[in-house]
N, C-alpha and C. Protein backbone atom coordinates (compact mmCIF):
# COMPACT_ATOMS: atom_id res chain seq x y z
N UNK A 1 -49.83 -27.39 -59.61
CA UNK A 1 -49.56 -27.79 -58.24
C UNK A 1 -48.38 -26.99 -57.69
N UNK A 2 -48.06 -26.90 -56.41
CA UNK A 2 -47.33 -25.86 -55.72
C UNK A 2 -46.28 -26.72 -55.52
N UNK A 3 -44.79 -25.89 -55.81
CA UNK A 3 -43.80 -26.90 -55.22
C UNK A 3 -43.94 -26.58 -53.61
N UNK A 4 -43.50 -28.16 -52.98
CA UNK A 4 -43.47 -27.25 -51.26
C UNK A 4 -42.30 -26.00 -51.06
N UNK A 5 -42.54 -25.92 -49.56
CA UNK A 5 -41.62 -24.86 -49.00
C UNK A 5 -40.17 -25.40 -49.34
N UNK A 6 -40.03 -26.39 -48.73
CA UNK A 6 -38.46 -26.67 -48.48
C UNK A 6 -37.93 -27.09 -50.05
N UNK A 7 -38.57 -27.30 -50.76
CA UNK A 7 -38.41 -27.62 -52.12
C UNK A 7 -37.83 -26.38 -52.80
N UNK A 8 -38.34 -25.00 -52.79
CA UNK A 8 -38.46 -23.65 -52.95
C UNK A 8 -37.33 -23.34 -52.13
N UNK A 9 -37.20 -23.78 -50.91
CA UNK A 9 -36.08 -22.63 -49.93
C UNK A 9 -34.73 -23.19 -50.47
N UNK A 10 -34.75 -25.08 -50.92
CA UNK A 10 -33.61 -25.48 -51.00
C UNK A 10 -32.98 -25.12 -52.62
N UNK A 11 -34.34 -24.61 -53.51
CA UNK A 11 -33.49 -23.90 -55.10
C UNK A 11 -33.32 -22.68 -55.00
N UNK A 12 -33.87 -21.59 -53.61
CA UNK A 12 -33.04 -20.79 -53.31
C UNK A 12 -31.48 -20.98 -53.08
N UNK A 13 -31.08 -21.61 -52.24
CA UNK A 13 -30.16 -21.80 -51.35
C UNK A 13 -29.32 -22.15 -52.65
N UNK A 14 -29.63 -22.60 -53.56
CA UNK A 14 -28.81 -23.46 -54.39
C UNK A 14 -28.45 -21.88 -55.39
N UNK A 15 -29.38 -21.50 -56.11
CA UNK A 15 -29.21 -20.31 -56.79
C UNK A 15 -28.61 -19.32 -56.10
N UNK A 16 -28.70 -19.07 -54.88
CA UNK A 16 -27.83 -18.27 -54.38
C UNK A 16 -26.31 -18.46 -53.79
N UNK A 17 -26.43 -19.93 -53.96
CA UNK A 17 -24.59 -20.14 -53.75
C UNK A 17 -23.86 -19.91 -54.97
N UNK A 18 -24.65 -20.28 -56.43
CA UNK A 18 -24.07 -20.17 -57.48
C UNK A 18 -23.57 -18.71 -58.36
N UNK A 19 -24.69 -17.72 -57.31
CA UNK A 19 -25.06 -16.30 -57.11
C UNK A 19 -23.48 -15.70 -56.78
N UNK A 20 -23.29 -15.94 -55.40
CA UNK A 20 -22.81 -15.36 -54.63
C UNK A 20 -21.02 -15.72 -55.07
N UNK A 21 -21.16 -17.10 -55.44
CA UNK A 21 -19.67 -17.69 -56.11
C UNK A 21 -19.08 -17.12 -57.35
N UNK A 22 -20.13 -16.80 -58.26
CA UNK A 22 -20.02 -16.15 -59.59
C UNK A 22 -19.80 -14.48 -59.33
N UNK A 23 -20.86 -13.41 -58.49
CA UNK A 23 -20.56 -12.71 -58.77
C UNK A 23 -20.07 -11.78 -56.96
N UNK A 24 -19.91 -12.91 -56.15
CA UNK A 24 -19.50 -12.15 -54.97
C UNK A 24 -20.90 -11.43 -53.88
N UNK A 25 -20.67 -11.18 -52.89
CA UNK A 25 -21.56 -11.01 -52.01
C UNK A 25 -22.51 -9.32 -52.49
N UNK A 26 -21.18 -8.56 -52.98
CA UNK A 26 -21.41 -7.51 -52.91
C UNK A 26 -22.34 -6.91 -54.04
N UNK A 27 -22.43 -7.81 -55.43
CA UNK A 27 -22.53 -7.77 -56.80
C UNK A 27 -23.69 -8.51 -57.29
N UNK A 28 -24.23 -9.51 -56.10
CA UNK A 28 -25.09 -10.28 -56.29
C UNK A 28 -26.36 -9.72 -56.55
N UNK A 29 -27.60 -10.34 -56.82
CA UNK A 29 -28.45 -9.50 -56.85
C UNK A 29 -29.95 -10.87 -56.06
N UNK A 30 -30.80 -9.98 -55.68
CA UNK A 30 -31.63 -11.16 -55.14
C UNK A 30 -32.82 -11.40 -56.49
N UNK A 31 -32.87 -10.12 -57.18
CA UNK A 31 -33.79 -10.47 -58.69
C UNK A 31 -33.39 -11.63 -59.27
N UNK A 32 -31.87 -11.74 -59.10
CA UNK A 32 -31.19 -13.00 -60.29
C UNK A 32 -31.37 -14.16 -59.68
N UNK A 33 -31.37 -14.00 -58.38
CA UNK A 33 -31.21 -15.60 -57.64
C UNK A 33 -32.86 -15.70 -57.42
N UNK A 34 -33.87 -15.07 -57.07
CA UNK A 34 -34.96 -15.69 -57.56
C UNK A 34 -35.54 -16.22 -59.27
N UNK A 35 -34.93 -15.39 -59.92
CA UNK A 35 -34.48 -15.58 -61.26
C UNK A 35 -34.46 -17.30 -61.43
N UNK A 36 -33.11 -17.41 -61.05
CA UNK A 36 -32.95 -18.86 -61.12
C UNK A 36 -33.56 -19.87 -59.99
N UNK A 37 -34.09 -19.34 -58.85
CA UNK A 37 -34.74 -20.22 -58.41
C UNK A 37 -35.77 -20.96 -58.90
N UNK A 38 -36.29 -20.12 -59.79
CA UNK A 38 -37.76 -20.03 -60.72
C UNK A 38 -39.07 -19.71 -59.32
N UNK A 39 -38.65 -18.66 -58.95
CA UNK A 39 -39.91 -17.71 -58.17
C UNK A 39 -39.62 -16.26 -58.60
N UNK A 40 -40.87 -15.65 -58.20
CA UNK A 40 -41.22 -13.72 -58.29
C UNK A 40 -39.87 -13.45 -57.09
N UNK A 41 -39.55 -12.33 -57.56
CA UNK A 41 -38.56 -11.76 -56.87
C UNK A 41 -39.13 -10.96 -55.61
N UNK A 42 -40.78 -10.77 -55.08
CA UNK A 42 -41.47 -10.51 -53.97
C UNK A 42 -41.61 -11.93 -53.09
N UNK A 43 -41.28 -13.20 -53.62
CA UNK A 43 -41.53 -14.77 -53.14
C UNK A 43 -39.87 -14.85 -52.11
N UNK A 44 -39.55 -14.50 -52.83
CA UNK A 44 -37.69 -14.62 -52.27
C UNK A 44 -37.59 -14.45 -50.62
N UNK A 45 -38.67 -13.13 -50.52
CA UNK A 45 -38.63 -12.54 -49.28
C UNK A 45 -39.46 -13.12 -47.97
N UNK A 46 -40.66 -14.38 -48.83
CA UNK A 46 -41.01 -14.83 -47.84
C UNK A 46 -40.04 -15.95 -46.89
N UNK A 47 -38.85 -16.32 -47.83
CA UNK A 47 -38.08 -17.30 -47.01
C UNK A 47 -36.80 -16.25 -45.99
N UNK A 48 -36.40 -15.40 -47.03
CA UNK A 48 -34.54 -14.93 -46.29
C UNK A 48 -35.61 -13.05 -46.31
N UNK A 49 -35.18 -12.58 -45.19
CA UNK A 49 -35.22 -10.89 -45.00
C UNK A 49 -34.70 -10.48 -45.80
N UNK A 50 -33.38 -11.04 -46.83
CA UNK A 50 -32.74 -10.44 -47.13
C UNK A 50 -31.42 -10.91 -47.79
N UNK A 51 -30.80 -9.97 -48.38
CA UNK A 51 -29.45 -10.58 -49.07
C UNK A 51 -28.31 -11.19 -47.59
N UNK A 52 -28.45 -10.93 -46.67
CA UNK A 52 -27.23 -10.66 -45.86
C UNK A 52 -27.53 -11.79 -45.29
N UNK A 53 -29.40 -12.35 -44.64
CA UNK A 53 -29.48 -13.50 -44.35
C UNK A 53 -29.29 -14.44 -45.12
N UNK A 54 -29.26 -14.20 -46.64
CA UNK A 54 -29.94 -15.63 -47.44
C UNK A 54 -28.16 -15.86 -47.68
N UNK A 55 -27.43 -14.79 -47.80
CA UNK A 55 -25.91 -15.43 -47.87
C UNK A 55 -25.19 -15.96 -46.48
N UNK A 56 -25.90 -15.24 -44.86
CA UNK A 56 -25.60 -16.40 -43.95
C UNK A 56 -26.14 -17.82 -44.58
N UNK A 57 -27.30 -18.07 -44.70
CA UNK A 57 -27.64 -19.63 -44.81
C UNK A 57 -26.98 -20.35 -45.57
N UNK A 58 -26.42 -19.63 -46.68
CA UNK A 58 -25.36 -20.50 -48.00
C UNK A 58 -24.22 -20.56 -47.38
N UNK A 59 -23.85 -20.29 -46.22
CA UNK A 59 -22.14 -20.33 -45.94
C UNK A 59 -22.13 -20.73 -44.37
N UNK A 60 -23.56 -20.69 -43.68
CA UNK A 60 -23.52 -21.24 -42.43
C UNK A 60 -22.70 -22.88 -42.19
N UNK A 61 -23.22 -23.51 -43.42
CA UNK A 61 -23.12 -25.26 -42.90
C UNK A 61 -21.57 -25.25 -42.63
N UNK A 62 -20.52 -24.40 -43.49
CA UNK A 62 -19.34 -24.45 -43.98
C UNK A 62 -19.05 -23.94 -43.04
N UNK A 63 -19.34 -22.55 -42.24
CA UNK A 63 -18.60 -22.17 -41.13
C UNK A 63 -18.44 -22.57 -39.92
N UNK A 64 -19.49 -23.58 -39.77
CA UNK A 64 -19.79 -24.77 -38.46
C UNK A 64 -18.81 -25.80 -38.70
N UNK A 65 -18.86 -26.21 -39.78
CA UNK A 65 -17.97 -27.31 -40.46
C UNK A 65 -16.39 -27.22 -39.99
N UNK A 66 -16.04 -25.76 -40.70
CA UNK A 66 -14.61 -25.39 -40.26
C UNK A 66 -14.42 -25.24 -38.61
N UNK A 67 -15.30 -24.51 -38.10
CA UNK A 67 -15.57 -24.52 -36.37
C UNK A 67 -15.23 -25.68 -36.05
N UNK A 68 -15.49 -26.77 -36.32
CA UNK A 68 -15.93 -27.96 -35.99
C UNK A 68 -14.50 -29.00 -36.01
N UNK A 69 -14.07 -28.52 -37.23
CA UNK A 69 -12.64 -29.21 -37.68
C UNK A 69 -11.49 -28.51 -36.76
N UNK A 70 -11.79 -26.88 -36.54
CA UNK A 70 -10.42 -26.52 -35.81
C UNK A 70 -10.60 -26.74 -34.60
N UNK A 71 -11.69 -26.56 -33.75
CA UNK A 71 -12.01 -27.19 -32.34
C UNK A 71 -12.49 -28.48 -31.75
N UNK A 72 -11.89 -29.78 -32.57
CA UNK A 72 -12.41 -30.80 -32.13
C UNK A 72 -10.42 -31.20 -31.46
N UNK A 73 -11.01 -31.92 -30.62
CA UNK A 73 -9.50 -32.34 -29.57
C UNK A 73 -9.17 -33.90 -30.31
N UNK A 74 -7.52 -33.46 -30.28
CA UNK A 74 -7.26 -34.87 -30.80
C UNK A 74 -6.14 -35.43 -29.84
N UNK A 75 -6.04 -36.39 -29.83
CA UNK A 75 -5.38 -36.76 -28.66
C UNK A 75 -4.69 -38.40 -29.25
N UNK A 76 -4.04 -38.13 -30.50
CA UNK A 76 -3.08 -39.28 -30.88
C UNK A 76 -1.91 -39.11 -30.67
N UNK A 77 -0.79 -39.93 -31.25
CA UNK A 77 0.42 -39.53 -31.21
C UNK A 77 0.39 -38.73 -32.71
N UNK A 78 2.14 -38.39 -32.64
CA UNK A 78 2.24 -37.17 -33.70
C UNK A 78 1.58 -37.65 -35.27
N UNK A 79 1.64 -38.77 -35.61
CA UNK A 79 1.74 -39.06 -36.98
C UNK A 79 -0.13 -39.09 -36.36
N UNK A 80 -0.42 -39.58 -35.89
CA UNK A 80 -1.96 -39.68 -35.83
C UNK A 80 -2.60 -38.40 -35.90
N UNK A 81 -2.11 -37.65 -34.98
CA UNK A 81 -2.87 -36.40 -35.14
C UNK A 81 -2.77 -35.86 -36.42
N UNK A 82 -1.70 -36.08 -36.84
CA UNK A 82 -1.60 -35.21 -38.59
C UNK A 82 -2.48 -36.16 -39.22
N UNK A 83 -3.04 -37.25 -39.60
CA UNK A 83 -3.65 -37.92 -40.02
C UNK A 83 -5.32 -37.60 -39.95
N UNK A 84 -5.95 -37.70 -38.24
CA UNK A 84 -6.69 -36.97 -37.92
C UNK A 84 -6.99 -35.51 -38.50
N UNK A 85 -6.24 -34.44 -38.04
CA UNK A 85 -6.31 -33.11 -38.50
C UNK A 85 -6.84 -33.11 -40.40
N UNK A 86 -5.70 -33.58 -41.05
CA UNK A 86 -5.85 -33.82 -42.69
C UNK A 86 -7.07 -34.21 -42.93
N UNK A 87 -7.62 -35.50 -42.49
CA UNK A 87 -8.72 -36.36 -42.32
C UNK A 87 -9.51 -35.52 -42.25
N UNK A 88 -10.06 -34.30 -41.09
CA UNK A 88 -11.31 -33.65 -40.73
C UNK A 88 -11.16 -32.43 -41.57
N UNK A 89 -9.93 -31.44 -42.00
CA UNK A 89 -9.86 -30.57 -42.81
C UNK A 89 -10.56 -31.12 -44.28
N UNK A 90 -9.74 -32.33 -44.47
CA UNK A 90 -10.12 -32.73 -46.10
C UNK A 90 -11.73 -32.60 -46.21
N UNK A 91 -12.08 -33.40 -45.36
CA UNK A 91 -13.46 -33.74 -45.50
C UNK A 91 -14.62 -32.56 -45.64
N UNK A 92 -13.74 -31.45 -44.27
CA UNK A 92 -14.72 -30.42 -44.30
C UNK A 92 -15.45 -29.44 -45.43
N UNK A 93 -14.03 -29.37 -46.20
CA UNK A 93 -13.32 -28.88 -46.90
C UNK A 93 -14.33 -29.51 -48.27
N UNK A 94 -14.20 -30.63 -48.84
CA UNK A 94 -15.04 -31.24 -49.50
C UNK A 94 -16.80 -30.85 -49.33
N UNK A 95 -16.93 -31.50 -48.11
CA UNK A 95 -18.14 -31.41 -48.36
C UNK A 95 -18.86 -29.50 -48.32
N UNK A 96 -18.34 -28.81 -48.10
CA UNK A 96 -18.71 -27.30 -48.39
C UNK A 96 -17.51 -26.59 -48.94
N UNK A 97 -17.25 -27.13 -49.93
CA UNK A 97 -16.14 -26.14 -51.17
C UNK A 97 -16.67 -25.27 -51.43
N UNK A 98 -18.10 -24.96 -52.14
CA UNK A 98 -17.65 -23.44 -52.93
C UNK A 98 -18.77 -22.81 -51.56
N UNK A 99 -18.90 -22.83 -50.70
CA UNK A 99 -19.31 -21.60 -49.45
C UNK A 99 -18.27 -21.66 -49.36
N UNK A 100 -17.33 -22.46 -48.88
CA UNK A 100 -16.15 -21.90 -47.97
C UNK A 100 -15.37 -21.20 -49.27
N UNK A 101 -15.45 -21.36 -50.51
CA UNK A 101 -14.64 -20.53 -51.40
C UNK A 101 -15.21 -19.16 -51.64
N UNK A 102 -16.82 -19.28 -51.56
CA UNK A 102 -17.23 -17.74 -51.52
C UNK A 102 -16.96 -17.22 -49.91
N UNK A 103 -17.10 -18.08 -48.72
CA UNK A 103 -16.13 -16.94 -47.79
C UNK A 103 -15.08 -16.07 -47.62
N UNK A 104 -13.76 -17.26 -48.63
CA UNK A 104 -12.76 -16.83 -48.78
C UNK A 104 -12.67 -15.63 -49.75
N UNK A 105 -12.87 -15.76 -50.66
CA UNK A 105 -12.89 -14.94 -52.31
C UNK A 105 -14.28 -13.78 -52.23
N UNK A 106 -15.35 -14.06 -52.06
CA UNK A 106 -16.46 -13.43 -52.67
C UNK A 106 -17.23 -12.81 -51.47
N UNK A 107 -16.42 -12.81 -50.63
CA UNK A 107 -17.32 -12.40 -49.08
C UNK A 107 -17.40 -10.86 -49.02
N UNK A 108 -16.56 -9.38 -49.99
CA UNK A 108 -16.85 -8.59 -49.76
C UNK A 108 -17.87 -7.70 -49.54
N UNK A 109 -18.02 -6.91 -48.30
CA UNK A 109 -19.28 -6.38 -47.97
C UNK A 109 -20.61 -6.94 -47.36
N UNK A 110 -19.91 -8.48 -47.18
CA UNK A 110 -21.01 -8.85 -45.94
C UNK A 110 -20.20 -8.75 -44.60
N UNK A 111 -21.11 -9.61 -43.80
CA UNK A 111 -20.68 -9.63 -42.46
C UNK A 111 -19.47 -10.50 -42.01
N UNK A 112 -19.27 -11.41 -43.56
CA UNK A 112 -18.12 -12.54 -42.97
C UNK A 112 -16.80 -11.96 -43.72
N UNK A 113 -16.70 -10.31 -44.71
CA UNK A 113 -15.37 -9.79 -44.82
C UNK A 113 -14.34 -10.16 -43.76
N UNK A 114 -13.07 -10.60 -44.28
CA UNK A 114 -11.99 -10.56 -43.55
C UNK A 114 -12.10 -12.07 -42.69
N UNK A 115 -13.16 -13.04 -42.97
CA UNK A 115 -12.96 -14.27 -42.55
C UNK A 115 -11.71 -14.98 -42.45
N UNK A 116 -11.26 -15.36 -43.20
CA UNK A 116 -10.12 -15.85 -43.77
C UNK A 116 -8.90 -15.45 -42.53
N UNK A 117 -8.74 -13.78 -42.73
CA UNK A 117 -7.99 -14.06 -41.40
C UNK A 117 -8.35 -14.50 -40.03
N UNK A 118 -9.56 -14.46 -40.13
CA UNK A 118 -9.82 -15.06 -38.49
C UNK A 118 -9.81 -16.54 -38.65
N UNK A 119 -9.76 -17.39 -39.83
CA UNK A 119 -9.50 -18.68 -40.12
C UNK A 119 -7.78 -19.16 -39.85
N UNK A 120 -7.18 -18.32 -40.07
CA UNK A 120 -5.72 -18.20 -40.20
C UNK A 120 -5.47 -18.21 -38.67
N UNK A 121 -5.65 -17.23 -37.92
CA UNK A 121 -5.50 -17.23 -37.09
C UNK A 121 -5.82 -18.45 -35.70
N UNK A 122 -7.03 -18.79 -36.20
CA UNK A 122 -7.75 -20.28 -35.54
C UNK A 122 -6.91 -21.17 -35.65
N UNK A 123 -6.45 -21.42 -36.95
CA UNK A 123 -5.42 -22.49 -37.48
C UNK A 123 -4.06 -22.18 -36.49
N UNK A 124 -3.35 -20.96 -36.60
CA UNK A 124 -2.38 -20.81 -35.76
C UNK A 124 -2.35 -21.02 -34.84
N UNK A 125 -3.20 -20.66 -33.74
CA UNK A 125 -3.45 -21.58 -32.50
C UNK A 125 -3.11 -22.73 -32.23
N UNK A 126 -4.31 -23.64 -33.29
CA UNK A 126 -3.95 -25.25 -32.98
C UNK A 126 -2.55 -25.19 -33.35
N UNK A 127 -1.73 -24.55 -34.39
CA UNK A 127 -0.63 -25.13 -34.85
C UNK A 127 0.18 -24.66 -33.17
N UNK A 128 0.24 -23.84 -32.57
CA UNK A 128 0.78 -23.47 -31.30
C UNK A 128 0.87 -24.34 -30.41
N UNK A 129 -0.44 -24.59 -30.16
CA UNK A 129 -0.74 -25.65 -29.21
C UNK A 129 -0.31 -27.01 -29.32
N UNK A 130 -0.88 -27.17 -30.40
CA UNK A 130 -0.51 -29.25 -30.78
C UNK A 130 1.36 -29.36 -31.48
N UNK A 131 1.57 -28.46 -32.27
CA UNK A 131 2.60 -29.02 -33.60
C UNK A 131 3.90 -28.61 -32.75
N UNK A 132 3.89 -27.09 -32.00
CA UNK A 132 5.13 -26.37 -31.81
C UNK A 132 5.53 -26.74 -30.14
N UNK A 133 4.97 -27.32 -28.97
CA UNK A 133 5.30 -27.26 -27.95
C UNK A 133 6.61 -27.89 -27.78
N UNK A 134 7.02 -28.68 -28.29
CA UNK A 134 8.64 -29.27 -27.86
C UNK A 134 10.05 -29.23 -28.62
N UNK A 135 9.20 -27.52 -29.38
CA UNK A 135 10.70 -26.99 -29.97
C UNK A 135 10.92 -25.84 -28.84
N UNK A 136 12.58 -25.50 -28.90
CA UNK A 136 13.13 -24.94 -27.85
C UNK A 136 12.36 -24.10 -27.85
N UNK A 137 12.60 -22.51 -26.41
CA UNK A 137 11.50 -21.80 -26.51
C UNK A 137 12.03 -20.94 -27.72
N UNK A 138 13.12 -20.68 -27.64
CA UNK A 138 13.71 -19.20 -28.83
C UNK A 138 13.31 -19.95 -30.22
N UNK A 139 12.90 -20.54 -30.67
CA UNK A 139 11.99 -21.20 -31.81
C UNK A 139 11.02 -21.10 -31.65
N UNK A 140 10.23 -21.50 -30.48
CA UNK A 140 8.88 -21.13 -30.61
C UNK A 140 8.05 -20.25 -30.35
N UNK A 141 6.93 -19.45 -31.37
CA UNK A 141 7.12 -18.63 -31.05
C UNK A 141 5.23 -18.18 -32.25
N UNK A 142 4.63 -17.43 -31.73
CA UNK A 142 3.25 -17.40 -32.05
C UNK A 142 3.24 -17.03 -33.19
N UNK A 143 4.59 -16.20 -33.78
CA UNK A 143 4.25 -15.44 -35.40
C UNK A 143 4.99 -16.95 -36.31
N UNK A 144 5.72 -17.78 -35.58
CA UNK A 144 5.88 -18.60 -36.53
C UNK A 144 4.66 -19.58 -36.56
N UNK A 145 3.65 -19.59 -35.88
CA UNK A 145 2.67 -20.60 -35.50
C UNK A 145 1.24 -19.80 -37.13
N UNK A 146 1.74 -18.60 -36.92
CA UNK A 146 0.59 -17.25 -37.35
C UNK A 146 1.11 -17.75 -39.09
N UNK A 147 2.44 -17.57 -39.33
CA UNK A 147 3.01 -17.77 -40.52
C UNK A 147 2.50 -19.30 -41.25
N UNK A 148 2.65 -20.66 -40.33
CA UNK A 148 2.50 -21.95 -40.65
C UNK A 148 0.60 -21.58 -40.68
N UNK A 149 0.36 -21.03 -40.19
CA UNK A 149 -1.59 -21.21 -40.08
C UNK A 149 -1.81 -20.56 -41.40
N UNK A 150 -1.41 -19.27 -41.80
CA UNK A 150 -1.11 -18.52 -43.18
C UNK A 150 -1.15 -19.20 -44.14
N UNK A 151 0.15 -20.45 -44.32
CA UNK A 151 0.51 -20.76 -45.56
C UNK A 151 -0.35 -22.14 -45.55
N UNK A 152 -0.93 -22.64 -44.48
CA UNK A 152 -1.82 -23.71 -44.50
C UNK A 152 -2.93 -23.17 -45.49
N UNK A 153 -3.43 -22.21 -44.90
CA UNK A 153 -5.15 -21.44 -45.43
C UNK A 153 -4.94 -21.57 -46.44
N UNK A 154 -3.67 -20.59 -47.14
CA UNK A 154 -4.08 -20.54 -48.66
C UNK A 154 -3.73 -21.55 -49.16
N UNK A 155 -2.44 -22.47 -48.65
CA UNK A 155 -2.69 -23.81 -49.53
C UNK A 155 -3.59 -24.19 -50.03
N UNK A 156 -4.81 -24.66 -49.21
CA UNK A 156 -5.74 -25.65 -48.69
C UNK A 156 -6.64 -24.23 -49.52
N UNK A 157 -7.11 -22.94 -49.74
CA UNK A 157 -7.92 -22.64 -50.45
C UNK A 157 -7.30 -22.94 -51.78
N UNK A 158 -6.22 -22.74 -52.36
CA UNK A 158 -5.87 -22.89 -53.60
C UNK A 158 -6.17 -24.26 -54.21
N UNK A 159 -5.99 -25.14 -53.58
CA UNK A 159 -6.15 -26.82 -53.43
C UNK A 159 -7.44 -26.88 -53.87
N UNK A 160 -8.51 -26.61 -52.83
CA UNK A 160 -9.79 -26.89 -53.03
C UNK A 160 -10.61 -26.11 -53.99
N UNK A 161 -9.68 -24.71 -54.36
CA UNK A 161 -10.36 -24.39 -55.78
C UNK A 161 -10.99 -24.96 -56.49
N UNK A 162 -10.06 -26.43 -56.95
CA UNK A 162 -10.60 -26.95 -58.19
C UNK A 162 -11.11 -28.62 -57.05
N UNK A 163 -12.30 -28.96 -57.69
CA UNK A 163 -12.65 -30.31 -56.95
C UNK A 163 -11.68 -31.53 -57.05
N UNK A 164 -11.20 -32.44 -56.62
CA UNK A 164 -10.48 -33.06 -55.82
C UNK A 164 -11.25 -34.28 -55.20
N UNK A 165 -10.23 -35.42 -54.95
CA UNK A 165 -10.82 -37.12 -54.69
C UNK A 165 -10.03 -36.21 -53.10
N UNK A 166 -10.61 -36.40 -52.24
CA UNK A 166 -10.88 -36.18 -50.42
C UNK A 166 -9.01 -36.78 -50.58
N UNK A 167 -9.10 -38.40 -50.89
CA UNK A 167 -7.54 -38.89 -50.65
C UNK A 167 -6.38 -38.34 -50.71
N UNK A 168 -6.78 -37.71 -51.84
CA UNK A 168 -5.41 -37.10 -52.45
C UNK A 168 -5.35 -35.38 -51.77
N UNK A 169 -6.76 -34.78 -51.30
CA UNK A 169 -6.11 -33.55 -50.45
C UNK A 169 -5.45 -34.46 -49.03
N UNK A 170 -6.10 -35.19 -48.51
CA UNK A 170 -5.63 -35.67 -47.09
C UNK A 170 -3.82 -35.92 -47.38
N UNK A 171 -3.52 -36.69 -48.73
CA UNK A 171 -2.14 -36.97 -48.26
C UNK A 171 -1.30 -35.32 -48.92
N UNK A 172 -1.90 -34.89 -49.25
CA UNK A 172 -1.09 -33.45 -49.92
C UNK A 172 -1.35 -32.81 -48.22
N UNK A 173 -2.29 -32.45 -47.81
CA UNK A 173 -2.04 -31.94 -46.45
C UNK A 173 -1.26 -33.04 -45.88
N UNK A 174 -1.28 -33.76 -45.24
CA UNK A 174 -0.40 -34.85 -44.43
C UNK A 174 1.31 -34.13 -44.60
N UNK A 175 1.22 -34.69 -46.14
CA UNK A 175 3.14 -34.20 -46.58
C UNK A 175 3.22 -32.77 -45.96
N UNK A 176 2.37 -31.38 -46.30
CA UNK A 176 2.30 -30.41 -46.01
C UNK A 176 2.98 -30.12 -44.54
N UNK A 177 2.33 -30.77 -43.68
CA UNK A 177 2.07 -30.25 -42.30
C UNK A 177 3.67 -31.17 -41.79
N UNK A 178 3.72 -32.65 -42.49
CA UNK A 178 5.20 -33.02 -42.08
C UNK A 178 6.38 -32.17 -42.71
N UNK A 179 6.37 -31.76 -43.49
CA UNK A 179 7.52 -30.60 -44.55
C UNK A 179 7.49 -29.55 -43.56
N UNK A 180 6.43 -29.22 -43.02
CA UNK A 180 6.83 -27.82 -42.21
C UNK A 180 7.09 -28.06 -41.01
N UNK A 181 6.64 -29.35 -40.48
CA UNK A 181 7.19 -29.57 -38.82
C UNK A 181 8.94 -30.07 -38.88
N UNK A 182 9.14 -30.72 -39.96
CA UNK A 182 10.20 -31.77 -40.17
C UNK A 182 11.49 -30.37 -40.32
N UNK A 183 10.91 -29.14 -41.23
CA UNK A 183 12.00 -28.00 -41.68
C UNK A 183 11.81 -26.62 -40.10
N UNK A 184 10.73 -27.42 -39.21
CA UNK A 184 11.14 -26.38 -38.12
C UNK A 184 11.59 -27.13 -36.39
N UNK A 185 11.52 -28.66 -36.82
CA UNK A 185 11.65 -29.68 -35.70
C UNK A 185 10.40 -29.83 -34.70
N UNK A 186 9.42 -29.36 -35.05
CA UNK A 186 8.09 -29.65 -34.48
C UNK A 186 7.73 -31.64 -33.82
N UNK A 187 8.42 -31.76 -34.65
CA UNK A 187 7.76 -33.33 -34.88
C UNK A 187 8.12 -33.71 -33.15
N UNK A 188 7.02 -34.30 -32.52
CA UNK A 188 7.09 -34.93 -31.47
C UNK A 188 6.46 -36.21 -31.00
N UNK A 189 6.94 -36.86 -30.02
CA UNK A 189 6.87 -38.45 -29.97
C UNK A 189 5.27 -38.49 -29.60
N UNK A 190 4.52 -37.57 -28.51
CA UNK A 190 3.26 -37.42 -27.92
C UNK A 190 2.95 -35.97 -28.18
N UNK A 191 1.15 -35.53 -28.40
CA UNK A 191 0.86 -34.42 -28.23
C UNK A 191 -0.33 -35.17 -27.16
N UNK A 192 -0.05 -35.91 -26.35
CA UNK A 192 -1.55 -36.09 -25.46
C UNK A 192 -1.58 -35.27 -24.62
N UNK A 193 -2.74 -34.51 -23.98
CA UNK A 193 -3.00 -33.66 -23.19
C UNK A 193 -2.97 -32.32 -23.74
N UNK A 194 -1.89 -31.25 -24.83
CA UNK A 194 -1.82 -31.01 -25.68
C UNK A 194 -3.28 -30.03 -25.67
N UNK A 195 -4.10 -30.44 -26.54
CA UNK A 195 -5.41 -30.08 -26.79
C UNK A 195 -5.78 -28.97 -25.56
N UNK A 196 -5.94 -28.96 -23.85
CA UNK A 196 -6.44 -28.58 -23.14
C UNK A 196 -5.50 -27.42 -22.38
N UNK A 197 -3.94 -27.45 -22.98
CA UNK A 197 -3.33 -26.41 -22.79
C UNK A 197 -3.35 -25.36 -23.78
N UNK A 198 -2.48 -23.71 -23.49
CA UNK A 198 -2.72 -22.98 -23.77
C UNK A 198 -4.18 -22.18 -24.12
């Protein structure tokens, strides 16, 4: 009997995250990941064109995910929003660990090389917008926003390296984000409205 399609596309998807995590985008091979799918390596091609699509589909859910976490508007006070923010990072973060770790680490020579800094940079923003507006202006200032988005990323990739209870990244980010507002005076009474500037 035939396994179905989606049965087949989803032990692709699976063999090729384990593919792409182990030996990187560039190193991978599509023989091995039909290999382990348990199909002919001519079957592979009826689902993905190709290596470049079948590693978009393993890292799509994760890059929506992160999209999703740095552009959603929050509109609490200060301790809430850090709560919030931690809350939607942790989670994201969880539920697509190793795509978002082969974006970070194993992405050479596809199309998502050099992600990471455009992640960094996303992050700096919000940190601009929400964390830094009511320190003086000669403090504030986009490379310190660029620096705090920096040392967030790799935290938070180093963190999620290894798997992790969601709780315990949320309050390790939480402390995180208060240690760096608290050592640059970020901390403010309201960020409402916030979100729709800059």
């Amino acid at each position: 009997m035939q396994k179905p399609k989606e049965e087949i596309r989803r032990a692709i998807l699976q063999a090729a995250e384990e593919e792409f995590y182990k030996e990187g985008f560039r190193s991978s091979s599509m023989r091995r990941i039909a290999a382990k799918a348990g199909i002919s390596p001519g079957n592979i091609y009826g689902y993905f064109s190709g290596k470049t699509e079948l590693f978009e589909a393993v890292v799509r859910p994760a890059i929506e995910g992160v999209k999703e976490a740095l552009h959603t508007p929050y509109r609490s006070q200060y301790q809430g929003v850090l709560r919030e923010v931690t809350h939607q990072i942790a989670e994201t973060f969880n539920e697509n660990r190793i795509p978002i770790l082969i974006l970070a680490y194993h992405a050479d020579g596809s199309p998502y090389e050099g992600i990471d800094g455009i992640l960094s940079r996303e992050i700096a923003r919000r940190v601009y917008r929400e964390l830094l507006p009511n320190l003086p202006a000669e403090k504030r200032s986009r490379l310190l926003a660029e620096m705090i988005g920096q040392a967030l990323l790799r935290g938070m990739l180093e963190m999620f390296a290894a798997p992790r209870e969601q709780q315990e990244m949320e309050q390790a980010l939480e402390s995180f984000l208060e240690l760096m507002c608290g050592m640059i005076g970020c901390k403010t009474e309201s960020v409402d409205g916030l979100n729709n500037a800059g």
